[in-house]
C-alpha atoms as a PDB file:
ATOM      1  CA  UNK A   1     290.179-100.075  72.828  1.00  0.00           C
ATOM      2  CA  UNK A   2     287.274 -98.164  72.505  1.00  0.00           C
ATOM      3  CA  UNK A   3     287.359 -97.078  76.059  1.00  0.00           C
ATOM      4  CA  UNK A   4     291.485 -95.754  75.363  1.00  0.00           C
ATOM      5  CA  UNK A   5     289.903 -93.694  72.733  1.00  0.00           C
ATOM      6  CA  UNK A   6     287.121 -91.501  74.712  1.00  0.00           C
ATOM      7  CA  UNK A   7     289.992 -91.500  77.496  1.00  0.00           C
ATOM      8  CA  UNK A   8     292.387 -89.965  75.055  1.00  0.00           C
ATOM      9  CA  UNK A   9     290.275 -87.502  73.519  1.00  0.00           C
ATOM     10  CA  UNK A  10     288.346 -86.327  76.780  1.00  0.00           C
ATOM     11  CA  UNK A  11     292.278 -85.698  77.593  1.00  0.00           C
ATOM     12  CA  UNK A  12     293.262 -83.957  74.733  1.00  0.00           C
ATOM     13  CA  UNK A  13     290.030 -81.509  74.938  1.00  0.00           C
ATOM     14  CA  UNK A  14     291.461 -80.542  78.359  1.00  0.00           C
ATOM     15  CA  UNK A  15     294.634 -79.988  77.518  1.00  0.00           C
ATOM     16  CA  UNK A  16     292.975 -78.025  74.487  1.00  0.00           C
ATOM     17  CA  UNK A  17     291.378 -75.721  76.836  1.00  0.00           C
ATOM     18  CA  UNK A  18     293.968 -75.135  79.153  1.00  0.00           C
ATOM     19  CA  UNK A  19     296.357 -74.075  76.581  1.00  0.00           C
ATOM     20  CA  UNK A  20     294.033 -71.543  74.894  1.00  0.00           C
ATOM     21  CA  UNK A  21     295.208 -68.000  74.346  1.00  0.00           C
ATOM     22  CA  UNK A  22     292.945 -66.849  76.817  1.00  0.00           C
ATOM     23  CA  UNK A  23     293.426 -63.736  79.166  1.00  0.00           C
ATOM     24  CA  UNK A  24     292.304 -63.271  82.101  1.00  0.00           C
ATOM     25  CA  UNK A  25     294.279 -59.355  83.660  1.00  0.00           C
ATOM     26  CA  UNK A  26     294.814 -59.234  86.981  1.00  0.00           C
ATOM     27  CA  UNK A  27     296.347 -55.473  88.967  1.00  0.00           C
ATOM     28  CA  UNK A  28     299.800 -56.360  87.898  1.00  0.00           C
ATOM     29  CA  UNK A  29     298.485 -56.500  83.879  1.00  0.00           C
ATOM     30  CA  UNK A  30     297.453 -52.898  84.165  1.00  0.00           C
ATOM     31  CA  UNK A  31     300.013 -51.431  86.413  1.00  0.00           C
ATOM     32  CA  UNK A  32     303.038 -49.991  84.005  1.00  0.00           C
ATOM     33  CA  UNK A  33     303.246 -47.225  81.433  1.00  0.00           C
ATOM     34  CA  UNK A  34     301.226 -47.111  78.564  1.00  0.00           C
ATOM     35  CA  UNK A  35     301.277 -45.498  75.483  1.00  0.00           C
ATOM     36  CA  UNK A  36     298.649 -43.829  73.195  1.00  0.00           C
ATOM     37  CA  UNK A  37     298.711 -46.422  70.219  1.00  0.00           C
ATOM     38  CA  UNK A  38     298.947 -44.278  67.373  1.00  0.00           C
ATOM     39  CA  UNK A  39     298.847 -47.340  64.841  1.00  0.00           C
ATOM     40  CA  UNK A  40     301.397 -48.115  62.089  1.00  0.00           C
ATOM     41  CA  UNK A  41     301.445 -44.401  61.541  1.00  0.00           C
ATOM     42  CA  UNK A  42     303.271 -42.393  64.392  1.00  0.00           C
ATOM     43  CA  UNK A  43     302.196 -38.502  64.603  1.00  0.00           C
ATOM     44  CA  UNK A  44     304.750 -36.666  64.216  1.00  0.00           C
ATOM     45  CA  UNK A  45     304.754 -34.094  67.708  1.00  0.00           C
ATOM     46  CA  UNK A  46     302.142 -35.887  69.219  1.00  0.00           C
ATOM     47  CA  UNK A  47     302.509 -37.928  72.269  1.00  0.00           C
ATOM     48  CA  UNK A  48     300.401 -39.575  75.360  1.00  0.00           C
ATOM     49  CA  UNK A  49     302.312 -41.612  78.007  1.00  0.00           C
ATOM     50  CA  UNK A  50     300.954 -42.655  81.045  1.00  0.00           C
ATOM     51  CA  UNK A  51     301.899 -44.592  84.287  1.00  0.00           C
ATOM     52  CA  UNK A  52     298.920 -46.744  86.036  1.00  0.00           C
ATOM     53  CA  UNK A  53     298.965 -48.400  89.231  1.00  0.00           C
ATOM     54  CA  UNK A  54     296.435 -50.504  89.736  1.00  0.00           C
ATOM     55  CA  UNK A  55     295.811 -51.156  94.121  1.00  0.00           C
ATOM     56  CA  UNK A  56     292.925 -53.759  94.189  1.00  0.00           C
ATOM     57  CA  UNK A  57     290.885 -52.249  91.365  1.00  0.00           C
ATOM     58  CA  UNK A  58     291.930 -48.448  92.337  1.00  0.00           C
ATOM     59  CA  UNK A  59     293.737 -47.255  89.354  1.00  0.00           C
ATOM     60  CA  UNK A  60     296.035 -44.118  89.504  1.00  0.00           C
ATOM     61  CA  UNK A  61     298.340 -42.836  87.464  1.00  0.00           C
ATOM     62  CA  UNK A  62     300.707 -39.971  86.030  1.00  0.00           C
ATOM     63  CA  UNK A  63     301.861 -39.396  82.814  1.00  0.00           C
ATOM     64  CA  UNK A  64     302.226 -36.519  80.086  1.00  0.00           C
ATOM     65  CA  UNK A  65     301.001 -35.323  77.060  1.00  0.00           C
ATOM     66  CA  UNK A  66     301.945 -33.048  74.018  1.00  0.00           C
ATOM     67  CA  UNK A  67     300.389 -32.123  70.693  1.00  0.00           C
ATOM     68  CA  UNK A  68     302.066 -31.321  67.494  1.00  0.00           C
ATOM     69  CA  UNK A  69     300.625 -27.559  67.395  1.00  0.00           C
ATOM     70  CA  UNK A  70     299.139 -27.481  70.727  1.00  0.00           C
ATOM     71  CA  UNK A  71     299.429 -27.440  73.940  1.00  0.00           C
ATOM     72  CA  UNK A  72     301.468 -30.025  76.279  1.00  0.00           C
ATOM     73  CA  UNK A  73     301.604 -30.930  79.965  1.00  0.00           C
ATOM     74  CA  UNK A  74     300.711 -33.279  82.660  1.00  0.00           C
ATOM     75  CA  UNK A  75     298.392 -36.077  83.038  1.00  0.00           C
ATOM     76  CA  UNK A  76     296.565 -36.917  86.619  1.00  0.00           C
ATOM     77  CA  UNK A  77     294.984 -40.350  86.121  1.00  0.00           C
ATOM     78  CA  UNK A  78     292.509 -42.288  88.912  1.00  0.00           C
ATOM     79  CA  UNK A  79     289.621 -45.176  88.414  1.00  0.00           C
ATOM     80  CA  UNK A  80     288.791 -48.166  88.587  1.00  0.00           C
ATOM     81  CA  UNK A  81     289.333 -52.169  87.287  1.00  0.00           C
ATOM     82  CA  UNK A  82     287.590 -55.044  87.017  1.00  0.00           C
ATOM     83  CA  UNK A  83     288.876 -58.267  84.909  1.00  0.00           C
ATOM     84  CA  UNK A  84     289.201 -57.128  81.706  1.00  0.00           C
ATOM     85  CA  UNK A  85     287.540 -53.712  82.074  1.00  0.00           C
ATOM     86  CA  UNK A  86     289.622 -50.337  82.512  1.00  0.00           C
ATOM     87  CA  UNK A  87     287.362 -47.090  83.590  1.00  0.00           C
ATOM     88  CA  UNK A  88     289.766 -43.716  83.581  1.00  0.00           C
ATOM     89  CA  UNK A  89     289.244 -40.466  84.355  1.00  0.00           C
ATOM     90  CA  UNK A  90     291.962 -38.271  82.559  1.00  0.00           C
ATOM     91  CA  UNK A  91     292.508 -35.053  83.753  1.00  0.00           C
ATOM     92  CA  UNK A  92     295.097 -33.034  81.255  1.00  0.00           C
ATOM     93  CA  UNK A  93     296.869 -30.447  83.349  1.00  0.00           C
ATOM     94  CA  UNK A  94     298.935 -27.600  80.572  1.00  0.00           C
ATOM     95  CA  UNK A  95     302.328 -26.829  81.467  1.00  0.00           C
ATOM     96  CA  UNK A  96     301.316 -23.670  83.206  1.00  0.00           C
ATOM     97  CA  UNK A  97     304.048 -21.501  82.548  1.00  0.00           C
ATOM     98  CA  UNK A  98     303.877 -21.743  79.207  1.00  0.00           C
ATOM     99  CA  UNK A  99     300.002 -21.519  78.924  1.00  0.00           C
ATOM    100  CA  UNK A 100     298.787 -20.070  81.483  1.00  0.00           C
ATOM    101  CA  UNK A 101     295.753 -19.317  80.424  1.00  0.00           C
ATOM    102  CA  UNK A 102     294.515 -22.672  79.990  1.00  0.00           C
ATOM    103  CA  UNK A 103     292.400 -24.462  82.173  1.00  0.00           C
ATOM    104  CA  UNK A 104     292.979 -28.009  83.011  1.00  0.00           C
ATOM    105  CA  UNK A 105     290.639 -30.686  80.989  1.00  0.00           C
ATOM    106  CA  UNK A 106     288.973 -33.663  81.839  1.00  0.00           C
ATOM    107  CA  UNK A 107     288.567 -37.013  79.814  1.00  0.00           C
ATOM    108  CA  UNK A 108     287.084 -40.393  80.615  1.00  0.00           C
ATOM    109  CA  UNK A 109     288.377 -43.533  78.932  1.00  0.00           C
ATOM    110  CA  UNK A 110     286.237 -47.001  78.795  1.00  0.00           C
ATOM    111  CA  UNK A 111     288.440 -49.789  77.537  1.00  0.00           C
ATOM    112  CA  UNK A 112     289.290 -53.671  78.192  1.00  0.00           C
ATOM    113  CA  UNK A 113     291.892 -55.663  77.477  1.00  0.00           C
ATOM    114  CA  UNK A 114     292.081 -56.762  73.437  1.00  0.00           C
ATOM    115  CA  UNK A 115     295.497 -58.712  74.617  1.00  0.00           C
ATOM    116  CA  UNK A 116     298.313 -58.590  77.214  1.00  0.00           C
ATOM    117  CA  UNK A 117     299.663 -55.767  76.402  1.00  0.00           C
ATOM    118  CA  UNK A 118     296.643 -53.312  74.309  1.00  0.00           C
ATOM    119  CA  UNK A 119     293.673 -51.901  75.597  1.00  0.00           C
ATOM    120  CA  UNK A 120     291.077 -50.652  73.410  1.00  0.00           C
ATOM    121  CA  UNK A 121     288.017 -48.557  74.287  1.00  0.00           C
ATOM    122  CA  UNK A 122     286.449 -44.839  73.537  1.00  0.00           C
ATOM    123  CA  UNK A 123     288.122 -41.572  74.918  1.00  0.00           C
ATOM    124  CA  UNK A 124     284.885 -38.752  75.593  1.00  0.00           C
ATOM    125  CA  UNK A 125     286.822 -35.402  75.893  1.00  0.00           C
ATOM    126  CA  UNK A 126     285.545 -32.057  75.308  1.00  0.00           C
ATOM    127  CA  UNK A 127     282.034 -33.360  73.904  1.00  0.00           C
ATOM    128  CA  UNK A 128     283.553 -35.678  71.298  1.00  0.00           C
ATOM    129  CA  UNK A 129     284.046 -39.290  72.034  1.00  0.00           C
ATOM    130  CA  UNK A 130     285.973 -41.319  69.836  1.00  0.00           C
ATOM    131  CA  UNK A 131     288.550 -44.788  69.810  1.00  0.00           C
ATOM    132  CA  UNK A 132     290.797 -44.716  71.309  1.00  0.00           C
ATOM    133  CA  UNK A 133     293.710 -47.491  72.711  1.00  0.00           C
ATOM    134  CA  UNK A 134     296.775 -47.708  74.652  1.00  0.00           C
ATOM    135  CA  UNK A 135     299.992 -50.297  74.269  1.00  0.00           C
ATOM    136  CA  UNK A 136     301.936 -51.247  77.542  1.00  0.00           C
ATOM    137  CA  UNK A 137     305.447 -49.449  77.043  1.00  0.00           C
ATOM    138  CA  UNK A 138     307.178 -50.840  79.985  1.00  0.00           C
ATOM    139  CA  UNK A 139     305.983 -53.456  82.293  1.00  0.00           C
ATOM    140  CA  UNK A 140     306.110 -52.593  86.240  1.00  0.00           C
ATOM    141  CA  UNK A 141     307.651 -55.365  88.215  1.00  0.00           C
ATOM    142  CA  UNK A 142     306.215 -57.077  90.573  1.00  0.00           C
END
């Protein structure tokens, strides 16, 4: 009996552990179109939409960008992942015949993976770096 007992719980620690909640991404968890994740507060104006494909840890991407006062454009995305790590280089490209006197600007983003479908990291831009995260909008198939 005692011998059914260790059996059963060395069992049931396995199955424990298989059946955790954890994540491991792979390319096809960061391919798709995320979205700036604005919280439980949308800004009104504001948006950030972008569309990664992820080619063996090569990361590119497309996307667009408006603020509520400000300018708005195109997004040019490249970098690099690695498990549950996301390394972006951002470049915003204004729409230029609306502002043409703007210069394009460029970003980097350092996130992972909080779940499936969220990354959270820090966004450096024009000397500030702050949090910043991004929610999967649309899942690319496979």
């Amino acid at each position: 009996m005692k011998i059914y007992s260790v059996v059963l719980c060395a069992l049931a620690g396995v199955v424990g552990a298989c059946s955790g909640d954890a994540f491991h991404p792979t390319p096809a968890d960061v391919s798709g179109t995320w979205g700036e994740d604005f919280g439980p507060t949308p800004v009104p104006g504001n948006s950030f939409l972008m569309t990664l494909i992820d080619n063996s840890g090569n990361v590119t991407g497309f996307g667009g960008y408006a603020g509520e006062a400000g300018p708005f454009g195109t997004l040019d995305v490249s970098g690099t992942s690695k498990g549950d790590s996301l390394h972006l280089r951002i470049v915003y490209v204004p729409s230029p015949t609306v502002f043409p006197q703007l210069k394009p600007d460029t970003s980097y983003f350092d996130g992972a993976f909080s779940t499936r479908d969220r990354i959270k990291g820090n966004l450096a831009r024009g000397g500030a770096a702050g949090p910043f995260s991004v929610v999967r909008v649309q899942r690319d198939p496979p």
